[in-house]
Protein backbone atom coordinates (compact mmCIF):
# COMPACT_ATOMS: atom_id res chain seq x y z
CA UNK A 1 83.52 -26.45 17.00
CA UNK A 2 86.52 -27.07 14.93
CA UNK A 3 88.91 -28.57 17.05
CA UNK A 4 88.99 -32.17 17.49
CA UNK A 5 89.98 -33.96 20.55
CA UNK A 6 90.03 -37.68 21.36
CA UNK A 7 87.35 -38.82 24.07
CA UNK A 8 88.55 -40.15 27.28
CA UNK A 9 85.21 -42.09 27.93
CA UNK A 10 85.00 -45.25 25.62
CA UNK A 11 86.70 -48.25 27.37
CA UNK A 12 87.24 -49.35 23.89
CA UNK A 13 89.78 -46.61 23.37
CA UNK A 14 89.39 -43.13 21.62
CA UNK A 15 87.40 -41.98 18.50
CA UNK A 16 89.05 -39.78 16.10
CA UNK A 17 85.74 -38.21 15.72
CA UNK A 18 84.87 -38.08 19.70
CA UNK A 19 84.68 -34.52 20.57
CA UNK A 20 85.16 -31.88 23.85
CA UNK A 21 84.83 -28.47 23.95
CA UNK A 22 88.22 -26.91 24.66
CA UNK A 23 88.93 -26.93 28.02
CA UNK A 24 89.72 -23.13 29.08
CA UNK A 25 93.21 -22.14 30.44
CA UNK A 26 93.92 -22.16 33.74
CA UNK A 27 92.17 -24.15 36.40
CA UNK A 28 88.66 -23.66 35.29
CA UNK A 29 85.87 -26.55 35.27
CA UNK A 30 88.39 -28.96 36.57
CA UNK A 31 86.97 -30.08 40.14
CA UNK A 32 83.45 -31.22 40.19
CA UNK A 33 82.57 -29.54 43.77
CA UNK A 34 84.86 -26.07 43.40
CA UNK A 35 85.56 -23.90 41.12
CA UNK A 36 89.02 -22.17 40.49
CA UNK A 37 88.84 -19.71 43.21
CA UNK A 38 87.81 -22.19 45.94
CA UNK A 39 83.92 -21.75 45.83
CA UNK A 40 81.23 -24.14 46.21
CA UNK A 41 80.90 -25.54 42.25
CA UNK A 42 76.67 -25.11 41.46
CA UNK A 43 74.92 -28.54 40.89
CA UNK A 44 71.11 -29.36 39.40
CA UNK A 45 69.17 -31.96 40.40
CA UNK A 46 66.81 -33.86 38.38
CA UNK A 47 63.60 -32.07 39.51
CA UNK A 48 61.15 -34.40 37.36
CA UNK A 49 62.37 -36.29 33.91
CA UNK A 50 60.21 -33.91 31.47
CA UNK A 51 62.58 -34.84 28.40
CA UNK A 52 64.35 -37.86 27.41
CA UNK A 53 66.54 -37.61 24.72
CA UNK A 54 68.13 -40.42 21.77
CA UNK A 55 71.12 -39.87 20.30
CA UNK A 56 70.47 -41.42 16.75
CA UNK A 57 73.99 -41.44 15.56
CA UNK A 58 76.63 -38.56 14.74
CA UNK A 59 76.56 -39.40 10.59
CA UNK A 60 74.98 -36.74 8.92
CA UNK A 61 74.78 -35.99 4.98
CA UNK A 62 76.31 -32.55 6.29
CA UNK A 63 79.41 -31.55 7.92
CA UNK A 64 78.87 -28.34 9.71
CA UNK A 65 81.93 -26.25 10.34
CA UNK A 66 80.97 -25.78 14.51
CA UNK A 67 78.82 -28.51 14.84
CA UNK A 68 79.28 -29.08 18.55
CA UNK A 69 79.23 -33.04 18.53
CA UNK A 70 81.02 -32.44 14.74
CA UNK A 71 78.61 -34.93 13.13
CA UNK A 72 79.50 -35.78 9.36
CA UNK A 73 79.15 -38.00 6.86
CA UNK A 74 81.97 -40.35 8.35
CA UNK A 75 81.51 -39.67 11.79
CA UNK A 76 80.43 -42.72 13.51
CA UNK A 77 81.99 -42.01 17.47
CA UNK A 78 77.97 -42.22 18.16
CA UNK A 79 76.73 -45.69 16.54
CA UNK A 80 73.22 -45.94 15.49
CA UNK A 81 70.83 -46.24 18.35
CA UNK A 82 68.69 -49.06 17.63
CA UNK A 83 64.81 -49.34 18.13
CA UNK A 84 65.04 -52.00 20.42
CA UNK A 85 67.68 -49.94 22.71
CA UNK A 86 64.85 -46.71 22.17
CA UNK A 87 62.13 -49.68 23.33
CA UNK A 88 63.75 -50.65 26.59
CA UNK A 89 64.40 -47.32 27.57
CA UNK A 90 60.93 -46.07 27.24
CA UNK A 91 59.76 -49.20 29.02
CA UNK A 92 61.88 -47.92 31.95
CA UNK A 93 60.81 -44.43 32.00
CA UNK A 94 56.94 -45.89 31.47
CA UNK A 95 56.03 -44.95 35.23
CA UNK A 96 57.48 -41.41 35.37
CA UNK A 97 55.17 -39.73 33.70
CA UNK A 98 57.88 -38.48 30.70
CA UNK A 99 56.06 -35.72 28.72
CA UNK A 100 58.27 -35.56 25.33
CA UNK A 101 60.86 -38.30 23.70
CA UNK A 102 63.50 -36.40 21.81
CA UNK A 103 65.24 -37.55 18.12
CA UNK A 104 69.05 -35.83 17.67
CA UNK A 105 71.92 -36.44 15.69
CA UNK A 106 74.04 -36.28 13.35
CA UNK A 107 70.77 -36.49 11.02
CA UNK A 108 68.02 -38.53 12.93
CA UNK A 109 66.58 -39.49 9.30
CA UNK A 110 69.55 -41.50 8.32
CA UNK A 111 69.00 -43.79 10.94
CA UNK A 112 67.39 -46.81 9.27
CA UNK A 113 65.04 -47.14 12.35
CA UNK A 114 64.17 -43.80 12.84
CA UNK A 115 60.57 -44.25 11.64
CA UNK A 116 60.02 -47.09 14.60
CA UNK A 117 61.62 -45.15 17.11
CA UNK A 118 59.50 -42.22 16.02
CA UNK A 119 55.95 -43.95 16.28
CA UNK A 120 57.32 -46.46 19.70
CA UNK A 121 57.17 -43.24 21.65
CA UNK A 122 54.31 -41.37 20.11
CA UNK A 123 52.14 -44.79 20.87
CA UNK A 124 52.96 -45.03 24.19
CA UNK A 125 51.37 -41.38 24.32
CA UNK A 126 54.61 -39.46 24.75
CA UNK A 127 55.04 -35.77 22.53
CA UNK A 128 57.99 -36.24 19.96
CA UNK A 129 60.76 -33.77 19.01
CA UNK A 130 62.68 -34.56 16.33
CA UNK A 131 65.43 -32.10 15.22
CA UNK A 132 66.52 -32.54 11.45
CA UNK A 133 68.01 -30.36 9.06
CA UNK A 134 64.68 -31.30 6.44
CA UNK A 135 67.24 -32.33 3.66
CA UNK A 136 67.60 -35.46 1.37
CA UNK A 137 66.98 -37.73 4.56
CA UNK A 138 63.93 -36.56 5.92
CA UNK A 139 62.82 -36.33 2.35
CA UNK A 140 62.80 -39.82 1.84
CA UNK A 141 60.43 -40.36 4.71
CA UNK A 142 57.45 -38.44 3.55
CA UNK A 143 54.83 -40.75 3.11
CA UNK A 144 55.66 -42.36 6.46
CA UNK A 145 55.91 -38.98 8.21
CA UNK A 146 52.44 -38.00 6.08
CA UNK A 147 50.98 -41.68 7.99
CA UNK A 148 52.68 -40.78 11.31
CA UNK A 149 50.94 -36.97 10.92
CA UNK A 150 47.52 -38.38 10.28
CA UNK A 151 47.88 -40.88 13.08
CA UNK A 152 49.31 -38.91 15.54
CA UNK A 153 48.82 -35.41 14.68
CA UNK A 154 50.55 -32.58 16.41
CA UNK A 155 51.86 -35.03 18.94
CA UNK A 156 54.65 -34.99 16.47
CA UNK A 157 56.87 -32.02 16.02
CA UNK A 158 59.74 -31.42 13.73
CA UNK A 159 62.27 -28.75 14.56
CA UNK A 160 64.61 -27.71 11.70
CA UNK A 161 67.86 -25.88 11.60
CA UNK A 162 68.37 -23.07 10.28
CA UNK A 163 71.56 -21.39 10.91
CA UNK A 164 70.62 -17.55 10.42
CA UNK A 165 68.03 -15.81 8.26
CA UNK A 166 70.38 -15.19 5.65
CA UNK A 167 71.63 -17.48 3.19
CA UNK A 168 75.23 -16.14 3.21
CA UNK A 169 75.85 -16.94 6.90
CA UNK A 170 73.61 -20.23 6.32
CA UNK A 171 75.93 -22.16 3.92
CA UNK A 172 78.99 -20.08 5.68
CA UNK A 173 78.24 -22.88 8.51
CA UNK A 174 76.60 -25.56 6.60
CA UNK A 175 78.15 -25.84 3.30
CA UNK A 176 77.21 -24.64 -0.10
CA UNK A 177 74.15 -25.47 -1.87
CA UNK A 178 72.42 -26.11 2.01
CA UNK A 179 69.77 -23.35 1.66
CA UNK A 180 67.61 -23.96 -0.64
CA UNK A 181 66.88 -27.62 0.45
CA UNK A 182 66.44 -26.39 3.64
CA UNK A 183 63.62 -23.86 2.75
CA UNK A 184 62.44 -26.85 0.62
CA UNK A 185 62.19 -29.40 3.69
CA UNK A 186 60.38 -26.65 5.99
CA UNK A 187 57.30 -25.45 3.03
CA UNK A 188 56.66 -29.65 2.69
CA UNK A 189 56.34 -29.08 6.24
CA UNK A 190 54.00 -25.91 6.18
CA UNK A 191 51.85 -26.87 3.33
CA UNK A 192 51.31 -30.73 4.82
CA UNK A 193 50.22 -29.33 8.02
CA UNK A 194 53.15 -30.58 10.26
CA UNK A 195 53.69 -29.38 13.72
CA UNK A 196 57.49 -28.09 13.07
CA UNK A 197 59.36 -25.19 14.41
CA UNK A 198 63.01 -23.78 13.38
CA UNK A 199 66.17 -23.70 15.20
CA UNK A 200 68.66 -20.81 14.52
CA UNK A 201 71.20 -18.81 16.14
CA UNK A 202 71.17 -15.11 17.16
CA UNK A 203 74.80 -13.64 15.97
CA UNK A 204 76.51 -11.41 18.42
CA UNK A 205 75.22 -7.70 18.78
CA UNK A 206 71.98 -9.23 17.24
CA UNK A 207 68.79 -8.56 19.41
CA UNK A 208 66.17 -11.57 19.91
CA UNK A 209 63.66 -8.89 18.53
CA UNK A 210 65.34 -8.12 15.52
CA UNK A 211 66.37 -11.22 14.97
CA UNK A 212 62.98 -12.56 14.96
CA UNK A 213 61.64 -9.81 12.39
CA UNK A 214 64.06 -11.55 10.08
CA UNK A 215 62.77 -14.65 10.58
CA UNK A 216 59.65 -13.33 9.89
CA UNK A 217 60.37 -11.70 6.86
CA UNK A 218 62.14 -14.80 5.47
CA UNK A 219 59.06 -17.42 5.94
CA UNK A 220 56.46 -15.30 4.88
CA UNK A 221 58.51 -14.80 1.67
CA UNK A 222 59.23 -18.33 1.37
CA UNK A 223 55.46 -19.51 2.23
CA UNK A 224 56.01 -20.27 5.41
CA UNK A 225 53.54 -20.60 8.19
CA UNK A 226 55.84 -20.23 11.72
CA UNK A 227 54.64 -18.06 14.34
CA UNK A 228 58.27 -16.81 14.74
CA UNK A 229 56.96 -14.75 18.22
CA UNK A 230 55.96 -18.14 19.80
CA UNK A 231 59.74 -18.90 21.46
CA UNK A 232 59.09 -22.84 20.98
CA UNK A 233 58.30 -22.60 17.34
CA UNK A 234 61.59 -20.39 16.24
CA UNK A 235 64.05 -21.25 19.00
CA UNK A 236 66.84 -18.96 19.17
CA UNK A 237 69.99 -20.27 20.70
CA UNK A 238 72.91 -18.24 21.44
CA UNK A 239 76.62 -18.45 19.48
CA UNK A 240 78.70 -21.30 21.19
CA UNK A 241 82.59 -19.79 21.00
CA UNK A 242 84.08 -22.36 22.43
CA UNK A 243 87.45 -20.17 22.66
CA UNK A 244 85.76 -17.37 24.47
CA UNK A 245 85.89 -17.53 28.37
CA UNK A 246 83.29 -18.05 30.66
CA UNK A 247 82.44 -17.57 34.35
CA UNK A 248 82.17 -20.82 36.30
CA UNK A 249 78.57 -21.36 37.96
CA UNK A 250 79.04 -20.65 41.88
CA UNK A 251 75.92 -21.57 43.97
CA UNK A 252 76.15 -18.00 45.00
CA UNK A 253 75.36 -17.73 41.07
CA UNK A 254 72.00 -18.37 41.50
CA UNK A 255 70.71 -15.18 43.81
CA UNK A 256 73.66 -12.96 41.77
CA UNK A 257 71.96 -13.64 38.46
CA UNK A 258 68.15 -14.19 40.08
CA UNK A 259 67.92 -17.57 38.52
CA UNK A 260 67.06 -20.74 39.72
CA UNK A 261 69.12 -24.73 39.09
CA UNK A 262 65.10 -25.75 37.90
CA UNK A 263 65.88 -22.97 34.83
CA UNK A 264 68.50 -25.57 33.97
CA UNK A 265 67.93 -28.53 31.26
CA UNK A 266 69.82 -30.96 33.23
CA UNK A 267 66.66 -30.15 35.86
CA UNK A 268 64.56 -31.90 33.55
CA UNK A 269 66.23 -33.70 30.79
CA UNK A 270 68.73 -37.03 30.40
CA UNK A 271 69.86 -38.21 26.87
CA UNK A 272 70.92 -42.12 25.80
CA UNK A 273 73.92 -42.08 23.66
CA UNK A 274 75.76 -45.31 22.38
CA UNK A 275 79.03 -44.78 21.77
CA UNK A 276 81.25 -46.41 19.40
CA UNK A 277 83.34 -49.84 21.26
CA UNK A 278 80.66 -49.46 23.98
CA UNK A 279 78.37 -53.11 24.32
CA UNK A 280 75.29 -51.17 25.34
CA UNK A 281 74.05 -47.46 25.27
CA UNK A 282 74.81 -45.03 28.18
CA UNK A 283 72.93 -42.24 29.79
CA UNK A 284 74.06 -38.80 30.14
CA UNK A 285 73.31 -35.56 31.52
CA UNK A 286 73.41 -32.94 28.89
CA UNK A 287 72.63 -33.22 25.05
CA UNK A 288 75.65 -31.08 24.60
CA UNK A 289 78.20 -33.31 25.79
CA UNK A 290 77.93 -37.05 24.84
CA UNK A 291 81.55 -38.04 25.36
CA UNK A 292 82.60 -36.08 28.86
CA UNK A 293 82.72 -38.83 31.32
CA UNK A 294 82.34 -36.30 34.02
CA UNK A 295 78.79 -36.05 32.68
CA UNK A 296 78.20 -39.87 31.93
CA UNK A 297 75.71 -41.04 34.53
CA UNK A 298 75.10 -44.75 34.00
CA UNK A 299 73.46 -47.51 31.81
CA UNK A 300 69.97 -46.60 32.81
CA UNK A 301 67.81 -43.97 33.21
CA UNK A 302 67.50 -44.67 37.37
CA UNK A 303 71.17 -44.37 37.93
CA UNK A 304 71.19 -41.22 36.19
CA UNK A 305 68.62 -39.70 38.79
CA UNK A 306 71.29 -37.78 40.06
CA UNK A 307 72.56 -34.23 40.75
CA UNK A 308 74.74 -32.82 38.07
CA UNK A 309 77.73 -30.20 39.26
CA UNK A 310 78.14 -27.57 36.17
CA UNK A 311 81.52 -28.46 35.60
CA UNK A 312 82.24 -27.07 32.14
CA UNK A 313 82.27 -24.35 29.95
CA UNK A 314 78.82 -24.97 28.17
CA UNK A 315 76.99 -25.08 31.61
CA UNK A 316 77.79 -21.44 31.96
CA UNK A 317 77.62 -20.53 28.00
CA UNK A 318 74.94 -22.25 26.90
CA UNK A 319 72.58 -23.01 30.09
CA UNK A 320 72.87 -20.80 32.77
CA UNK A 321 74.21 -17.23 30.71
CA UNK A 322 72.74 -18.20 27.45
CA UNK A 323 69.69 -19.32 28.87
CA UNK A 324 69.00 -22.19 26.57
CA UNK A 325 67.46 -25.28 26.52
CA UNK A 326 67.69 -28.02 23.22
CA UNK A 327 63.91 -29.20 24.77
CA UNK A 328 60.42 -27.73 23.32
């Protein structure tokens, strides 16, 4: 997203930096329990806490031109996490039987704790996901990711982004000169044995199948061992316009489209954020919306054992049309 807007969730006043997606016109995704035509608004429970998500910080050596939480070099609305913060929240969530711990950003290897954070969760026996872009920062970690791979094995995955299979649309997003390290960060990967997978996008009119056969093309030309077929290790997510409108989610939605609230991320995933002015982190529903306080649900993973109505325009786009989810 290019548009910035100021947050209305920090008590300590706005960020510059603190993002929404554009609201759309009219009177869409503005009451929590109806939508704009008077029906019942569609909510998801927290089935069973599968995920939990850290937000490490929105700096990042890049500055992508529709990066959804616009994370950049001097984008600080989302402080560093710290691992004593990561500590007491997986001491909380000890008991729940949590499968995976997810790393995001901004870039989770600029965090100056990462590599604590990283090996708290994985001894405590949870599966970690940590999404980078495999540049500069993740670089400069190698011979404590090479420790953390012989310790820990494939409990550790690394999931890399990779805006489209072609380097023109690539650095059209993510700046010039973004490629090549890229395709650098993910063959130290390959040839060191990591578990990793890639994250791209599937442009409009662009079938998953084809798509895919790109992919494919692209790694084994660039050495590259991904099984591009197996949907965890190339995740394809779909284009996030935040201009373009959107259907609300009715509970009626559910039979129409023959899916179920349990298909939904916010069924089984919460994410910590600390936001900038805030004394302590927070806990929200969706790893696509840090800042909304209609999806902020409290200072610990307990109060946030809640449902969650769908009340904005990434439910529909991203979750329940697009059928995506940012978990393994």
């Amino acid at each position: 997203m290019s548009t910035r807007t100021k947050s209305r969730n920090s008590p300590a006043g706005p960020s510059p930096f603190a993002v929404e997606a554009e609201r759309l016109a009219g009177e869409k995704f503005t009451d929590p329990r109806v939508t704009a035509d008077g029906s019942a608004r569609a909510s998801v429970g927290l089935r069973k806490l599968d995920t939990l998500w850290f937000a490490t910080g929105t700096l990042c050596n890049l500055a992508c031109a529709n990066c959804y939480i616009e994370s950049s070099p001097t984008n600080d609305a989302l402080i560093y996490m710290s691992a004593q913060h990561v500590s007491r929240f997986l001491d909380e969530v000890a008991e729940r039987g949590v499968r995976e711990i997810g790393f995001t950003g901004g870039e989770p290897f600029m965090n100056p704790e990462i590599i604590a954070m990283i090996e708290d969760a994985l001894s405590r026996g949870h599966e970690v996901l940590v999404l980078s872009n495999a540049m500069k920062p993740m670089r400069r970690h190698e011979a404590e990711l090479l420790r953390l791979r012989d310790a820990y094995a494939d409990a550790l995955t690394i999931r890399v982004s990779i805006d489209h299979h072609t380097q023109k649309v690539h650095e059209a997003e993510r700046g010039p000169g973004t490629w090549q390290p890229m395709l650098g960060g993910l063959r130290w990967l390959s040839a060191n044995g990591f578990s990793f997978a890639a994250a791209g996008r599937r442009l409009a009119g662009e079938t998953d199948e084809a798509a895919r056969n790109s992919y494919r093309l692209l790694f084994e030309t660039e050495a590259i061992a991904l099984n591009v077929g197996d949907q965890t290790r190339l995740v394809l997510f779909p284009e996030m316009d935040a201009t373009a409108d959107v259907p609300e989610i009715t509970t009626d939605c559910w039979g129409i489209l023959g899916k179920s609230p349990d298909d939904v991320m916010c069924s089984s995933s919460r994410m910590v954020v600390h936001r900038k002015g805030e004394p302590v982190p927070r806990v929200v529903a969706c790893t696509l919306l840090p800042y909304d306080a209609g999806f902020d649900l409290g200072s610990s993973v307990a109060e946030a054992d809640c449902d969650v109505p769908l009340n904005h325009p990434h439910c529909a786009r991203f979750c329940v049309l697009g059928g995506a989810s940012c978990s393994a």
